[in-house]
N, C-alpha and C. Protein backbone atom coordinates (compact mmCIF):
# COMPACT_ATOMS: atom_id res chain seq x y z
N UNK A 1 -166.27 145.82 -34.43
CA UNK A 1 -164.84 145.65 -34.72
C UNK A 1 -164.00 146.44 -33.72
N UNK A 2 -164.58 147.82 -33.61
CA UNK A 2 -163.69 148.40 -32.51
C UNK A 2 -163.10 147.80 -30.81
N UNK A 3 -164.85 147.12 -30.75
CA UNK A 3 -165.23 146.76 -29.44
C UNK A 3 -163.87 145.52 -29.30
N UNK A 4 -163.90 144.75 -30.48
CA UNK A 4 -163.18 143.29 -30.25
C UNK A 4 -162.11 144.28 -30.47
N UNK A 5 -161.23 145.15 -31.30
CA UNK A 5 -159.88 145.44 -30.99
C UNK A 5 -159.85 146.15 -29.54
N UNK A 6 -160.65 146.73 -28.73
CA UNK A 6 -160.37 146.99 -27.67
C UNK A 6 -160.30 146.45 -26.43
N UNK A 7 -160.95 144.95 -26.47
CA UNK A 7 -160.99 144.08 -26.03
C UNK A 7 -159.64 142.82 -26.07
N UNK A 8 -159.10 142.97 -27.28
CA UNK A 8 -158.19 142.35 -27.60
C UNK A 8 -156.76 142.36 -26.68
N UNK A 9 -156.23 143.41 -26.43
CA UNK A 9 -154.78 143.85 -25.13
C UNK A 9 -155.63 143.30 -23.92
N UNK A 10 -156.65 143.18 -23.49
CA UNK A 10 -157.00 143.16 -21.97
C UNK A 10 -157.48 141.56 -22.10
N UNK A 11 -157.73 140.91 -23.33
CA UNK A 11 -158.04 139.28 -23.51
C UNK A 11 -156.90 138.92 -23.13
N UNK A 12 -155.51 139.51 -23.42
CA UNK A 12 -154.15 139.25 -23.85
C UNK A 12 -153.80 138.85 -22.79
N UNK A 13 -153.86 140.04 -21.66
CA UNK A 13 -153.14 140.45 -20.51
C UNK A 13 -153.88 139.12 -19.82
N UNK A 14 -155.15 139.05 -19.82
CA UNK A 14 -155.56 137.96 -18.85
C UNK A 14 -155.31 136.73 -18.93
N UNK A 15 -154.82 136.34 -20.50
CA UNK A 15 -154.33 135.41 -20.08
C UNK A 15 -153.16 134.83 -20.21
N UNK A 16 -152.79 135.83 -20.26
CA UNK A 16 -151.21 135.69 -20.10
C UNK A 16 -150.79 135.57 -18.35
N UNK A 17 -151.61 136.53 -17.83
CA UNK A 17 -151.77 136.47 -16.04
C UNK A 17 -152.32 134.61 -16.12
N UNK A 18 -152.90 134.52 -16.53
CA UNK A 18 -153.88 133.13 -16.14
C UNK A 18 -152.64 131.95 -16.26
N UNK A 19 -152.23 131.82 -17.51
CA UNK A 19 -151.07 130.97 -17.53
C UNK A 19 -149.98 131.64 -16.75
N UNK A 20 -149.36 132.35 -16.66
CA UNK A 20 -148.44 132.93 -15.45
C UNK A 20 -148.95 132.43 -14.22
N UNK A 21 -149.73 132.29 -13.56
CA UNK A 21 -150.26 131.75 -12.13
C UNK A 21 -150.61 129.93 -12.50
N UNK A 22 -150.84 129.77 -13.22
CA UNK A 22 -150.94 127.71 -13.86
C UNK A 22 -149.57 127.61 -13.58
N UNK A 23 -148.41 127.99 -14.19
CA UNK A 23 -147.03 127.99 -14.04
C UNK A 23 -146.82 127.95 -12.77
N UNK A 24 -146.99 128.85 -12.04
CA UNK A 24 -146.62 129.40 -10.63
C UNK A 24 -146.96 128.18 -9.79
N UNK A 25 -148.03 127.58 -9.70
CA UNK A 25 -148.61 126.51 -9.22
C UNK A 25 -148.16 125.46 -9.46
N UNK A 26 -147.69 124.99 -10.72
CA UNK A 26 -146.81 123.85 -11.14
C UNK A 26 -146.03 123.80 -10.67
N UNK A 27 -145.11 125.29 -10.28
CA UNK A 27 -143.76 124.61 -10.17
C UNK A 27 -143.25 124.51 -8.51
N UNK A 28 -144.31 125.49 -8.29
CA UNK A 28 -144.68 125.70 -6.36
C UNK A 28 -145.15 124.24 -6.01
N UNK A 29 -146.08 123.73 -6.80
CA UNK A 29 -146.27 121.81 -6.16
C UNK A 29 -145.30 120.75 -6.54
N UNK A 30 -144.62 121.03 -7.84
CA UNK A 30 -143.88 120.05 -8.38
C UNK A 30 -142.15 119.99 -8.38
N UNK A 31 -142.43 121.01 -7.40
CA UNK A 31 -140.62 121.33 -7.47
C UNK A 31 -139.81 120.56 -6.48
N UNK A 32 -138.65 120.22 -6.61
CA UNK A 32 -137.71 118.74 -6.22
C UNK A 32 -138.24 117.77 -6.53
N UNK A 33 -138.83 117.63 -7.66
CA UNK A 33 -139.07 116.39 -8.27
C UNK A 33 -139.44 115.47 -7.53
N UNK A 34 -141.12 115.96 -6.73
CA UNK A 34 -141.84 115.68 -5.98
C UNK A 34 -141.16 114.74 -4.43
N UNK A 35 -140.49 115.51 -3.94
CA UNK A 35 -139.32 114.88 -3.05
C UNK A 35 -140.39 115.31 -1.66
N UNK A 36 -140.15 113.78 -0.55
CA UNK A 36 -141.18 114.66 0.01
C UNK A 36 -139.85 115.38 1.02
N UNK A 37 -138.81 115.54 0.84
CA UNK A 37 -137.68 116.47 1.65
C UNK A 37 -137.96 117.76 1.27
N UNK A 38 -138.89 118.54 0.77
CA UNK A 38 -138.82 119.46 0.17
C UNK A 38 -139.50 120.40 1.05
N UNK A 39 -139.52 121.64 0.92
CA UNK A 39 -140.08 122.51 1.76
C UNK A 39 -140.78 123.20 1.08
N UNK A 40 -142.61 123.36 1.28
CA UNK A 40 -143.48 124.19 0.86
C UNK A 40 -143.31 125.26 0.32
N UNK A 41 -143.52 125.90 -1.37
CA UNK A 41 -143.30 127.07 -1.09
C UNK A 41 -144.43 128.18 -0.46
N UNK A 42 -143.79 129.63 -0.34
CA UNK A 42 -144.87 129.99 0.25
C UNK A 42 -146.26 130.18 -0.35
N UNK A 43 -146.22 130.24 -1.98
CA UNK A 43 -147.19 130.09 -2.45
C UNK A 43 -147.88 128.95 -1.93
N UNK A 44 -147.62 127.58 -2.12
CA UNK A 44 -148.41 126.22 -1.76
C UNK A 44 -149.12 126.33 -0.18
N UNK A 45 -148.10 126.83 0.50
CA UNK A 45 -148.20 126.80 1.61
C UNK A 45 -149.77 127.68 1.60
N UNK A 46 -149.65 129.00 1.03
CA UNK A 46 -150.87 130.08 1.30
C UNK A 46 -151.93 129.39 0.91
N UNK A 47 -152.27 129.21 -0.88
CA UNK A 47 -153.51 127.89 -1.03
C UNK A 47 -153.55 126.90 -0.50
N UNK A 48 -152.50 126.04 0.40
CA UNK A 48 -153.06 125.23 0.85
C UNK A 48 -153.59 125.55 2.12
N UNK A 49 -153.31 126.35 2.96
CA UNK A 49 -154.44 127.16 4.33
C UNK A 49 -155.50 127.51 3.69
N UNK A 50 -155.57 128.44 2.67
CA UNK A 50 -157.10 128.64 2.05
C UNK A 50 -158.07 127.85 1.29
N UNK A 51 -157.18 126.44 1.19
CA UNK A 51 -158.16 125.21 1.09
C UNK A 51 -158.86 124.62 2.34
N UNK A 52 -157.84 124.40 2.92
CA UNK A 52 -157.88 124.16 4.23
C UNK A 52 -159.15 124.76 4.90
N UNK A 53 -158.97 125.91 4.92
CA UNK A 53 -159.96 126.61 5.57
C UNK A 53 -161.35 126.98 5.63
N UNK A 54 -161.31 126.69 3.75
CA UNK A 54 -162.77 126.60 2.73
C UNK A 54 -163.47 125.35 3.04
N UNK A 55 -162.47 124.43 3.28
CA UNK A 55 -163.10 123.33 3.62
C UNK A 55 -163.97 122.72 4.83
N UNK A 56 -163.83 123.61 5.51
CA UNK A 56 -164.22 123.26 6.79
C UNK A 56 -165.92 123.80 6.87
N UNK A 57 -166.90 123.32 6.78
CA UNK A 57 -168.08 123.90 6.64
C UNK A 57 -168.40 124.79 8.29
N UNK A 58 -168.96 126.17 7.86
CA UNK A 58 -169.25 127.11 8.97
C UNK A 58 -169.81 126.72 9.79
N UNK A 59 -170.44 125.52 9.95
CA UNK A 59 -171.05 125.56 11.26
C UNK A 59 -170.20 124.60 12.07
N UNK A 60 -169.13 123.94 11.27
CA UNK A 60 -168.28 122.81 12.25
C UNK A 60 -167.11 123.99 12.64
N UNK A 61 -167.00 124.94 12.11
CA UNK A 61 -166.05 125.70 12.58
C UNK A 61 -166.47 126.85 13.90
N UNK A 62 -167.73 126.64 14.20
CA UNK A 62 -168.78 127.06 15.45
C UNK A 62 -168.71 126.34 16.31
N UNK A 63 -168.42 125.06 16.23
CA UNK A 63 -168.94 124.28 17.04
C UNK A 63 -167.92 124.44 18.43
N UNK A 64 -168.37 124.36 20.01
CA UNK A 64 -167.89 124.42 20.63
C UNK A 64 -167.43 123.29 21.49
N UNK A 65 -166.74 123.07 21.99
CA UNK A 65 -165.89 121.84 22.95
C UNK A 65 -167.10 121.14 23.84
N UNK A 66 -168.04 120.14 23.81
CA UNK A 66 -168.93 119.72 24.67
C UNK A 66 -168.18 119.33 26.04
N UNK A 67 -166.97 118.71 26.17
CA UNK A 67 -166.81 118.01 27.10
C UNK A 67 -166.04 119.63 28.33
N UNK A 68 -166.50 119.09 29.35
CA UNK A 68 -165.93 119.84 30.69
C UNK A 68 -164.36 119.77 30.66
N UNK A 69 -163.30 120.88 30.54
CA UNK A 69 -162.06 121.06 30.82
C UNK A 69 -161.62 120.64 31.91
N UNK A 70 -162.03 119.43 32.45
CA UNK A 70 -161.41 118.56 33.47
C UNK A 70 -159.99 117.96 33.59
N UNK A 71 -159.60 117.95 35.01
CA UNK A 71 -158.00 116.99 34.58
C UNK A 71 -157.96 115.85 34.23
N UNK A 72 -158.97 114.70 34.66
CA UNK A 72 -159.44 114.17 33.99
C UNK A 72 -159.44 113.98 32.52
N UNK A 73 -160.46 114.87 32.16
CA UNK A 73 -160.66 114.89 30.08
C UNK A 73 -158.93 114.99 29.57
N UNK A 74 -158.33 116.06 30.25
CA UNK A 74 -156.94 116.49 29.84
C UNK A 74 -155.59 115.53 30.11
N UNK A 75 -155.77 114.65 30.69
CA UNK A 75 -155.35 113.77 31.04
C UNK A 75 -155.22 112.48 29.78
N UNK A 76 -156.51 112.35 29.63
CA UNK A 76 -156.92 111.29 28.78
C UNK A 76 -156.51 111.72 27.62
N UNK A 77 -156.84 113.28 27.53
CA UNK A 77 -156.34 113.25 25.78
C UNK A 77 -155.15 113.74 25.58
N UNK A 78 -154.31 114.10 27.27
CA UNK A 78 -152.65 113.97 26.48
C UNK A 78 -152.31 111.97 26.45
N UNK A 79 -152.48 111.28 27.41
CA UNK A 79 -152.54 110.28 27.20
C UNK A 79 -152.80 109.79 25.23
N UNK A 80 -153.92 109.86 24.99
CA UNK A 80 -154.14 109.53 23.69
C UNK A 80 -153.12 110.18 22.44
N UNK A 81 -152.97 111.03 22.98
CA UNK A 81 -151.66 112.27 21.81
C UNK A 81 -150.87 110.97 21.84
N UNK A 82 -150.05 110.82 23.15
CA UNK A 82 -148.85 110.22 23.07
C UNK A 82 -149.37 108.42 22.10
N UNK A 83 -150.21 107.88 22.79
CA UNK A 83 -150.15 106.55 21.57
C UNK A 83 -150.27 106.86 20.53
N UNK A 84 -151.20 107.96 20.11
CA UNK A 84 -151.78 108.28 18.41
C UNK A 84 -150.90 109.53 17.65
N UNK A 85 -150.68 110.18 18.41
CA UNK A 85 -150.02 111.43 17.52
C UNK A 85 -148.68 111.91 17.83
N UNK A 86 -148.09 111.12 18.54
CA UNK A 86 -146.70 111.61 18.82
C UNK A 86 -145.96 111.32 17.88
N UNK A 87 -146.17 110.19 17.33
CA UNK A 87 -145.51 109.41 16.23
C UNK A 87 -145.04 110.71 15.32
N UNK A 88 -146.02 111.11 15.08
CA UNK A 88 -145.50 112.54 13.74
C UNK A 88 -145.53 113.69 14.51
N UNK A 89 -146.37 114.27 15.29
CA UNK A 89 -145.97 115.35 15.99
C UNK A 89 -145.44 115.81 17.23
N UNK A 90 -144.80 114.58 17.63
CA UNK A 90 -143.97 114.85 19.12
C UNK A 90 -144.60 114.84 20.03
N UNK A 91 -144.05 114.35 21.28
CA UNK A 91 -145.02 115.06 22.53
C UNK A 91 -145.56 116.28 22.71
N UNK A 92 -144.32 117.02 22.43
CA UNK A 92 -144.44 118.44 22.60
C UNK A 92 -145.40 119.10 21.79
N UNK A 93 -145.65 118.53 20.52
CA UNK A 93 -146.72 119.08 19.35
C UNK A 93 -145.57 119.39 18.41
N UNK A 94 -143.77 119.36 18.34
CA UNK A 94 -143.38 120.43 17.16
C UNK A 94 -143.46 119.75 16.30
N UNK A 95 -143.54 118.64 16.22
CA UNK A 95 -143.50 117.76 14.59
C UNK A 95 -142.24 117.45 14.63
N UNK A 96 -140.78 117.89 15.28
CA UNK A 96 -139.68 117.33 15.20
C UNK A 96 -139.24 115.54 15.18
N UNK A 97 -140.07 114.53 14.58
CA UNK A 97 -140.02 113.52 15.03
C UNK A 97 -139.31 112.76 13.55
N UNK A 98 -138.88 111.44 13.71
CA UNK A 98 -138.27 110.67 12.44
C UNK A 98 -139.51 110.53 11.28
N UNK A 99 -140.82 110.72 11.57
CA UNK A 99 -141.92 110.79 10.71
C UNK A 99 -141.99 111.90 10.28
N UNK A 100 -142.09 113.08 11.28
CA UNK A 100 -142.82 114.11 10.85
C UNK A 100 -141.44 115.29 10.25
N UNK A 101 -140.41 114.96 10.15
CA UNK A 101 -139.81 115.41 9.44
C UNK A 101 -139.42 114.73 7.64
N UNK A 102 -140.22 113.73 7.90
CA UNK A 102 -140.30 113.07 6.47
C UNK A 102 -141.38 113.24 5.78
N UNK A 103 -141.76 113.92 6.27
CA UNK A 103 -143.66 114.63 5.46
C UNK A 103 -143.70 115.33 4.59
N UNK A 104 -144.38 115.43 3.58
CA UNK A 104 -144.67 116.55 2.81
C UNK A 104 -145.89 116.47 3.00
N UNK A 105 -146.81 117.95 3.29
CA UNK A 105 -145.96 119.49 3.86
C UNK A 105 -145.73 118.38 5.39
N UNK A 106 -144.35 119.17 6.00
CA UNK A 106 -144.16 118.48 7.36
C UNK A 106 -145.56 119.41 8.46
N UNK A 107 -145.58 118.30 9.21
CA UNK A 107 -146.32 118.54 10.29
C UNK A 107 -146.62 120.31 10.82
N UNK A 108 -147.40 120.73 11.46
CA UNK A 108 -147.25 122.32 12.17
C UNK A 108 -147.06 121.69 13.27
N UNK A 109 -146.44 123.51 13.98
CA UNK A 109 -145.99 123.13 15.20
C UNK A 109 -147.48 123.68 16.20
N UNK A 110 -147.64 122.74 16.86
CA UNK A 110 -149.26 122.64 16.95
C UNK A 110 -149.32 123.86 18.25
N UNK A 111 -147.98 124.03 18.76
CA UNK A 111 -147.64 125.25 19.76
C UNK A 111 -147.53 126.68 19.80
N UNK A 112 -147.85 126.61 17.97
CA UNK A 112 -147.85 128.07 17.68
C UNK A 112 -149.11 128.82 17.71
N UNK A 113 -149.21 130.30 16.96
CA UNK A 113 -150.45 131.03 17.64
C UNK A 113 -151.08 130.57 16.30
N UNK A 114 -150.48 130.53 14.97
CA UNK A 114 -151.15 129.79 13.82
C UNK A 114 -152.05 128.94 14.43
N UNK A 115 -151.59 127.74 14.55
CA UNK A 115 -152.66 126.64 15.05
C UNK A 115 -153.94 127.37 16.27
N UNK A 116 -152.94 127.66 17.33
CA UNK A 116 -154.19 128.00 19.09
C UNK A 116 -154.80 129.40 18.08
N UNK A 117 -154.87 129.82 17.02
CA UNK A 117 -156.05 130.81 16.54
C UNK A 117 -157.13 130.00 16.14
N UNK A 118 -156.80 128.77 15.50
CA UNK A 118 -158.15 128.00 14.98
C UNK A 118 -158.91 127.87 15.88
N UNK A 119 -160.33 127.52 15.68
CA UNK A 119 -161.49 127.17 16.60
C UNK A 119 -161.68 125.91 17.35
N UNK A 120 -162.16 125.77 18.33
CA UNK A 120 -162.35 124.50 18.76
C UNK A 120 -162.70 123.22 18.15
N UNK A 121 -163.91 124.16 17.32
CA UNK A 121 -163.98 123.40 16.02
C UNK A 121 -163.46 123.05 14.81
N UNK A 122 -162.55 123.80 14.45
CA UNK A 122 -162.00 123.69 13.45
C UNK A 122 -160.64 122.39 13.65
N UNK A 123 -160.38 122.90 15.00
CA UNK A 123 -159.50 121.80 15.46
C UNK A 123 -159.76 119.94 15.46
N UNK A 124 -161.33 120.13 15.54
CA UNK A 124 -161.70 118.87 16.01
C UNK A 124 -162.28 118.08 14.75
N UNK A 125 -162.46 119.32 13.41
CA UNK A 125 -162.93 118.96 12.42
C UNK A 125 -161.80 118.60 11.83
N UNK A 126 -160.61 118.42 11.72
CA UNK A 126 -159.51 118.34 10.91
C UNK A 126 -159.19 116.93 11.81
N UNK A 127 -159.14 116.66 12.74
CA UNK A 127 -158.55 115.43 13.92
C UNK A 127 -159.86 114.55 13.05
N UNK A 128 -160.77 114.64 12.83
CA UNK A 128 -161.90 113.86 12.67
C UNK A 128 -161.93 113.53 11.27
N UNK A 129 -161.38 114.61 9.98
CA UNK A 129 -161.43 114.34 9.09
C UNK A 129 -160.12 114.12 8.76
N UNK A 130 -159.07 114.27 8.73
CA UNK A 130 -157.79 115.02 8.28
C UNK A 130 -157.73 115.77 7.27
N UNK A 131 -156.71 115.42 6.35
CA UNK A 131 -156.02 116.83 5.58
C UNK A 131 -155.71 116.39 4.29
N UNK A 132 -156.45 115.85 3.22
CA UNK A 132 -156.17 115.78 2.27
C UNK A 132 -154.48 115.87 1.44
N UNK A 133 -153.85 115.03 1.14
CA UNK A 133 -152.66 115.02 0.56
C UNK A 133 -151.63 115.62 1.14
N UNK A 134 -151.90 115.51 2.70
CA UNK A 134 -150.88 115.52 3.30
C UNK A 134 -151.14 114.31 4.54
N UNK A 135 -149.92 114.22 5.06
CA UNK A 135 -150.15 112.86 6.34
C UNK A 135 -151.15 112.96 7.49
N UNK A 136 -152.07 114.18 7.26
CA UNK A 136 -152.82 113.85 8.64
C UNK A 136 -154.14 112.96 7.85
N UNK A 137 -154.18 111.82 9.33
CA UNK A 137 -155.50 110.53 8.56
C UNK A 137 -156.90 111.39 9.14
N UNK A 138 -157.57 110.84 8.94
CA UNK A 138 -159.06 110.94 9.58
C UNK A 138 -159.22 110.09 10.61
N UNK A 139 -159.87 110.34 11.84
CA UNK A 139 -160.04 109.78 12.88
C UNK A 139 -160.89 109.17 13.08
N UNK A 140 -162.22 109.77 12.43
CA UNK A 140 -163.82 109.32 13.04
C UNK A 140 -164.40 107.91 12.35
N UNK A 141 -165.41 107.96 13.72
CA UNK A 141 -165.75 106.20 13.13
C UNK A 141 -164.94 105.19 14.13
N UNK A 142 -164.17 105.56 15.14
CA UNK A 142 -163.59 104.27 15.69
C UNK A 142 -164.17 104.45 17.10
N UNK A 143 -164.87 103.71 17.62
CA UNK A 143 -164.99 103.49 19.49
C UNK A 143 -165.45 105.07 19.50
N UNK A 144 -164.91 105.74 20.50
CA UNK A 144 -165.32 106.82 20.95
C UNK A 144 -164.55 107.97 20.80
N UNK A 145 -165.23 108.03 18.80
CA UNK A 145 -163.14 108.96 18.51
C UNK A 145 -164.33 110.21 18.44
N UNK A 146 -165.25 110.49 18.73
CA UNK A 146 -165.95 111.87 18.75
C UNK A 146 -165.44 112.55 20.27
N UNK A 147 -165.61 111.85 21.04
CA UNK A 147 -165.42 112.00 22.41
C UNK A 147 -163.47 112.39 22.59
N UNK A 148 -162.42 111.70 22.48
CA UNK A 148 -161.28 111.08 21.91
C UNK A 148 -160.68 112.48 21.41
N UNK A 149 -161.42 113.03 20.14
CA UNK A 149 -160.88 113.95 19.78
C UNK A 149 -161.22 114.67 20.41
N UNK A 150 -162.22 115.35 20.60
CA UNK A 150 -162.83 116.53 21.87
C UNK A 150 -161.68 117.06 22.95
N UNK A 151 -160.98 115.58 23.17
CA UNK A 151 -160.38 115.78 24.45
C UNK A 151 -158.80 116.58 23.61
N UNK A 152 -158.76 115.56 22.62
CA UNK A 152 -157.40 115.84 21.70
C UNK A 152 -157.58 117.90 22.01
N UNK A 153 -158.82 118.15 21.95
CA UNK A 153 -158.68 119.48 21.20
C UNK A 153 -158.05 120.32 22.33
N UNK A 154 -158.71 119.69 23.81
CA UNK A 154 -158.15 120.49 24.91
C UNK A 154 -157.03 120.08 25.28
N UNK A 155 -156.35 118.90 24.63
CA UNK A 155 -154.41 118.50 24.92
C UNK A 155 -154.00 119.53 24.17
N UNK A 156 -154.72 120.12 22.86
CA UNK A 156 -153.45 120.59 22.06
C UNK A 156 -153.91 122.17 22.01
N UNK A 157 -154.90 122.75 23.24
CA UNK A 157 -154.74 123.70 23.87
C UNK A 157 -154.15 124.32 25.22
N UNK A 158 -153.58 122.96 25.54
CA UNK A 158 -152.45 123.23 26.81
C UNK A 158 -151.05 122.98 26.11
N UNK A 159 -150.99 122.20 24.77
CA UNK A 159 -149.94 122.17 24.73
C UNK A 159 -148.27 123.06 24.88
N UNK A 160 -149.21 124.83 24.67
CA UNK A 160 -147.86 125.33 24.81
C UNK A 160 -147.32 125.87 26.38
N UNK A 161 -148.44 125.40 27.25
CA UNK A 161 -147.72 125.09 28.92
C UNK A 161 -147.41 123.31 29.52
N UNK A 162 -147.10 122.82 28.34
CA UNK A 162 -147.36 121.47 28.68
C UNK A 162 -145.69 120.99 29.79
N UNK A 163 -145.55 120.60 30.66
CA UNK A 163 -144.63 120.60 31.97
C UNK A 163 -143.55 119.43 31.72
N UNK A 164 -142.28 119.16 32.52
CA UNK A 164 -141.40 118.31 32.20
C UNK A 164 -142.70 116.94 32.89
N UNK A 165 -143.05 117.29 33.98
CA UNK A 165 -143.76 116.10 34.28
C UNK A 165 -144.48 115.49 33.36
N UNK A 166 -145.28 115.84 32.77
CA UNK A 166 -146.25 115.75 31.73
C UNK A 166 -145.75 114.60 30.59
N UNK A 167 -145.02 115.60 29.90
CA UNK A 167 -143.90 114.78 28.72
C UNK A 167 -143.29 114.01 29.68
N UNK A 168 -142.60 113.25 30.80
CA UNK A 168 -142.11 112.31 31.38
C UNK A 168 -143.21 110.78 31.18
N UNK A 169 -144.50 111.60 31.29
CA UNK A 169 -145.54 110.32 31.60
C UNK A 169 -146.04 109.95 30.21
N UNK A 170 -145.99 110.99 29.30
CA UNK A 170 -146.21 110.78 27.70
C UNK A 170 -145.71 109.65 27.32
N UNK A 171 -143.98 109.76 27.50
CA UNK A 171 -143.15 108.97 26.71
C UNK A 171 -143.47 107.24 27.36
N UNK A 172 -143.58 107.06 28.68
CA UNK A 172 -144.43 105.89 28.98
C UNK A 172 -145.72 104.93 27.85
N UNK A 173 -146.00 106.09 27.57
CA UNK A 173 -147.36 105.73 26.50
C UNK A 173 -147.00 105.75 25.08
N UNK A 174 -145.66 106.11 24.62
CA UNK A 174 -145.56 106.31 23.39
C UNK A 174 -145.28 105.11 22.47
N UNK A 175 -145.55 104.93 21.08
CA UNK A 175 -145.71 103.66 20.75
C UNK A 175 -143.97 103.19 20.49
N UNK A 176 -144.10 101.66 20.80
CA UNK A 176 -142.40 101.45 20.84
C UNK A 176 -142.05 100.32 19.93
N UNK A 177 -141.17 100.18 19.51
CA UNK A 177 -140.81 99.43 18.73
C UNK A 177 -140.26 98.25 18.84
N UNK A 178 -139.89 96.83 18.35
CA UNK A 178 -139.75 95.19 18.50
C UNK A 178 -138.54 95.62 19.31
N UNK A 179 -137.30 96.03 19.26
CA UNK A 179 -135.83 96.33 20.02
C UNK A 179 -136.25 96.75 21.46
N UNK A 180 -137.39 98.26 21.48
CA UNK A 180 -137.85 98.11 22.80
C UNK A 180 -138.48 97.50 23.56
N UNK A 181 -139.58 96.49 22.89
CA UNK A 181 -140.34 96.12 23.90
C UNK A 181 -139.44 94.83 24.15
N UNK A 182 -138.63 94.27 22.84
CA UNK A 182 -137.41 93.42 23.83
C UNK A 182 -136.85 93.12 24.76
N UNK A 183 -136.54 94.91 24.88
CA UNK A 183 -135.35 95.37 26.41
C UNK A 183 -136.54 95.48 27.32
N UNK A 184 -137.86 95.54 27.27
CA UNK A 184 -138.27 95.72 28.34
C UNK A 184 -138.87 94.13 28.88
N UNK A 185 -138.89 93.38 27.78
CA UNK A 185 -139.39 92.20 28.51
C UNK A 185 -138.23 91.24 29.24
N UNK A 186 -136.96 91.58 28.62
CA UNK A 186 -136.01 90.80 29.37
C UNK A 186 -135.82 91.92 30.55
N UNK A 187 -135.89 93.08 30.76
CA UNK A 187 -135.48 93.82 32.12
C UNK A 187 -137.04 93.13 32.89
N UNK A 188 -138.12 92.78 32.50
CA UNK A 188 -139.03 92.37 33.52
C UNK A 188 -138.51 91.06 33.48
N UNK A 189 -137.79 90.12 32.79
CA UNK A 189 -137.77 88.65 33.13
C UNK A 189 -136.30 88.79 34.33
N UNK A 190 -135.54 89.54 33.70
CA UNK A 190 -134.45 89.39 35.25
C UNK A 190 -134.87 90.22 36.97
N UNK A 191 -135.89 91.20 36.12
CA UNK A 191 -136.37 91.46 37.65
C UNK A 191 -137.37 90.37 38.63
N UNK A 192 -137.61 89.74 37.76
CA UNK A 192 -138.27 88.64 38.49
C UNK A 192 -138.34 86.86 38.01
N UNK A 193 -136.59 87.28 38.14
CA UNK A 193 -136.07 86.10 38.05
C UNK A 193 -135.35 85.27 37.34
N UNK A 194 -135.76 85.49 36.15
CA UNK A 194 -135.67 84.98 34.75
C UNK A 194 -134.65 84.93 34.14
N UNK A 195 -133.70 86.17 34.78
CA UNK A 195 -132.54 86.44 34.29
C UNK A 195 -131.39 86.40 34.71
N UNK A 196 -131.42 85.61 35.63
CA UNK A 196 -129.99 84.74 36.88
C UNK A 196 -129.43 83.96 35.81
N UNK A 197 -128.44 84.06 35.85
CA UNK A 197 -126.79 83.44 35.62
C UNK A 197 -127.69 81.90 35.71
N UNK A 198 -127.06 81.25 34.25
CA UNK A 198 -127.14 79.89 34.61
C UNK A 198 -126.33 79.33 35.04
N UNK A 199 -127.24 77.98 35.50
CA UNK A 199 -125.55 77.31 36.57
C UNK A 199 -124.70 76.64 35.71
N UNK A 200 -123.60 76.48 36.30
CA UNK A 200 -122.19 75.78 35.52
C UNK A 200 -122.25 74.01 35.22
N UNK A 201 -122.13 73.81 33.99
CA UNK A 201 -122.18 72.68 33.95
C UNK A 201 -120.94 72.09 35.20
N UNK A 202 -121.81 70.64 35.21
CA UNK A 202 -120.50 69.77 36.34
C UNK A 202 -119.47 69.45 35.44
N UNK A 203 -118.40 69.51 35.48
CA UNK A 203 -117.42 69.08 35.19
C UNK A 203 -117.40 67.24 35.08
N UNK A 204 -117.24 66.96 33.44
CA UNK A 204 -117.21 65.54 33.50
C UNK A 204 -115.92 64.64 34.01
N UNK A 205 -115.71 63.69 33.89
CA UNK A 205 -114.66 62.76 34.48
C UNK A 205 -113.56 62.97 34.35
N UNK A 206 -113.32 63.38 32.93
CA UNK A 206 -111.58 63.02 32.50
C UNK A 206 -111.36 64.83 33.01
N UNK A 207 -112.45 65.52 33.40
CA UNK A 207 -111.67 67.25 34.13
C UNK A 207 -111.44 66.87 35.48
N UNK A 208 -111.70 66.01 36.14
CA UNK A 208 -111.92 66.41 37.57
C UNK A 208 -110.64 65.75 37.83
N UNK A 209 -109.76 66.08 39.26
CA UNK A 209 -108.52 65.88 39.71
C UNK A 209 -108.22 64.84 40.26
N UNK A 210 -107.31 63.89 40.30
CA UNK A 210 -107.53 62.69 40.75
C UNK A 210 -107.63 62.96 42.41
């Protein structure tokens, strides 16, 4: 009897802590009435890195970059950023884009020391799998997305010296929409030809001057 009344304040306390943190969590995931305009709190934000991070099994978070840091490889996989991932995270990596500001959680800015601390692997395991209940997809399984991402991992380790040249040749590659590829097929039909002034009708009988 003693044991259970002494036990009893510290049953109390725990779970009163226990539902106090269920709460905390509810209202840290469910708050703005699941709006995805909403901004992480920092609670969500913290469990969701330490999911994040649990998730990643230790030896994919070992794993090191197979392919050679060539201009080449780096080439190809800023190339690939811009068709596949600019869409939500910009050329640049900040996520500032019409997608990736409509995200819940929005995009990271892939330029920060947050992100360039993760591992090579960890990088390439998240591109390959994504991110559970948030917008990043899974990659793997298509053509040569083992290879693909590899390269991804060394674009989005130059990204925070990435040059005006660079982003000039990105936006070339970036995916475009029915209005643009419009303007670009009529600017190729008048550059070669297509797009000369038609001629004037002749003037029928009752216009012409006696």
């Amino acid at each position: 009897m003693k044991l259970a009344m002494r036990r009893g304040p510290f049953l109390l306390i725990l779970f009163v802590a226990a539902a106090a943190t269920v709460v905390a969590v509810f209202v840290a995931i469910f708050h703005d009435g699941l709006s995805a305009r909403a901004v992480p709190s920092r609670l969500e934000a913290t469990l969701a890195k330490q999911a994040r991070h649990l998730s990643i099994p230790l030896d994919a978070r070992r794993t090191k970059n197979p392919l050679a840091a060539t201009p080449q490889n780096l080439k190809e996989g800023r190339l690939h950023f811009a068709d596949h991932c600019s869409v939500c995270h910009g050329n640049d990596g900040g996520g500032q884009t019409m997608f990736g500001i409509g995200l819940y959680p929005k995009p990271p800015d892939l330029r920060t020391a947050e992100t360039q601390r993760l591992s090579d692997g960890e990088i390439f395991w998240i591109i390959e799998n994504g991110v559970r209940f948030t917008g990043m997809p899974a990659f793997s399984g298509h053509g040569n997305a083992e290879e693909d991402s590899w390269r991804l991992v060394q674009f989005i380790r130059h990204l925070p010296h990435l040059t005006p040249e660079e982003m000039a040749e990105m936006e070339r590659y970036n995916p475009k929409g029915v209005e643009e590829r419009n303007e670009e097929q009529e600017e190729d039909e008048f550059l070669n030809g297509g797009g000369q002034t038609k001629a004037q009708p002749t003037p029928n009988a009752r216009t012409k001057k006696p």
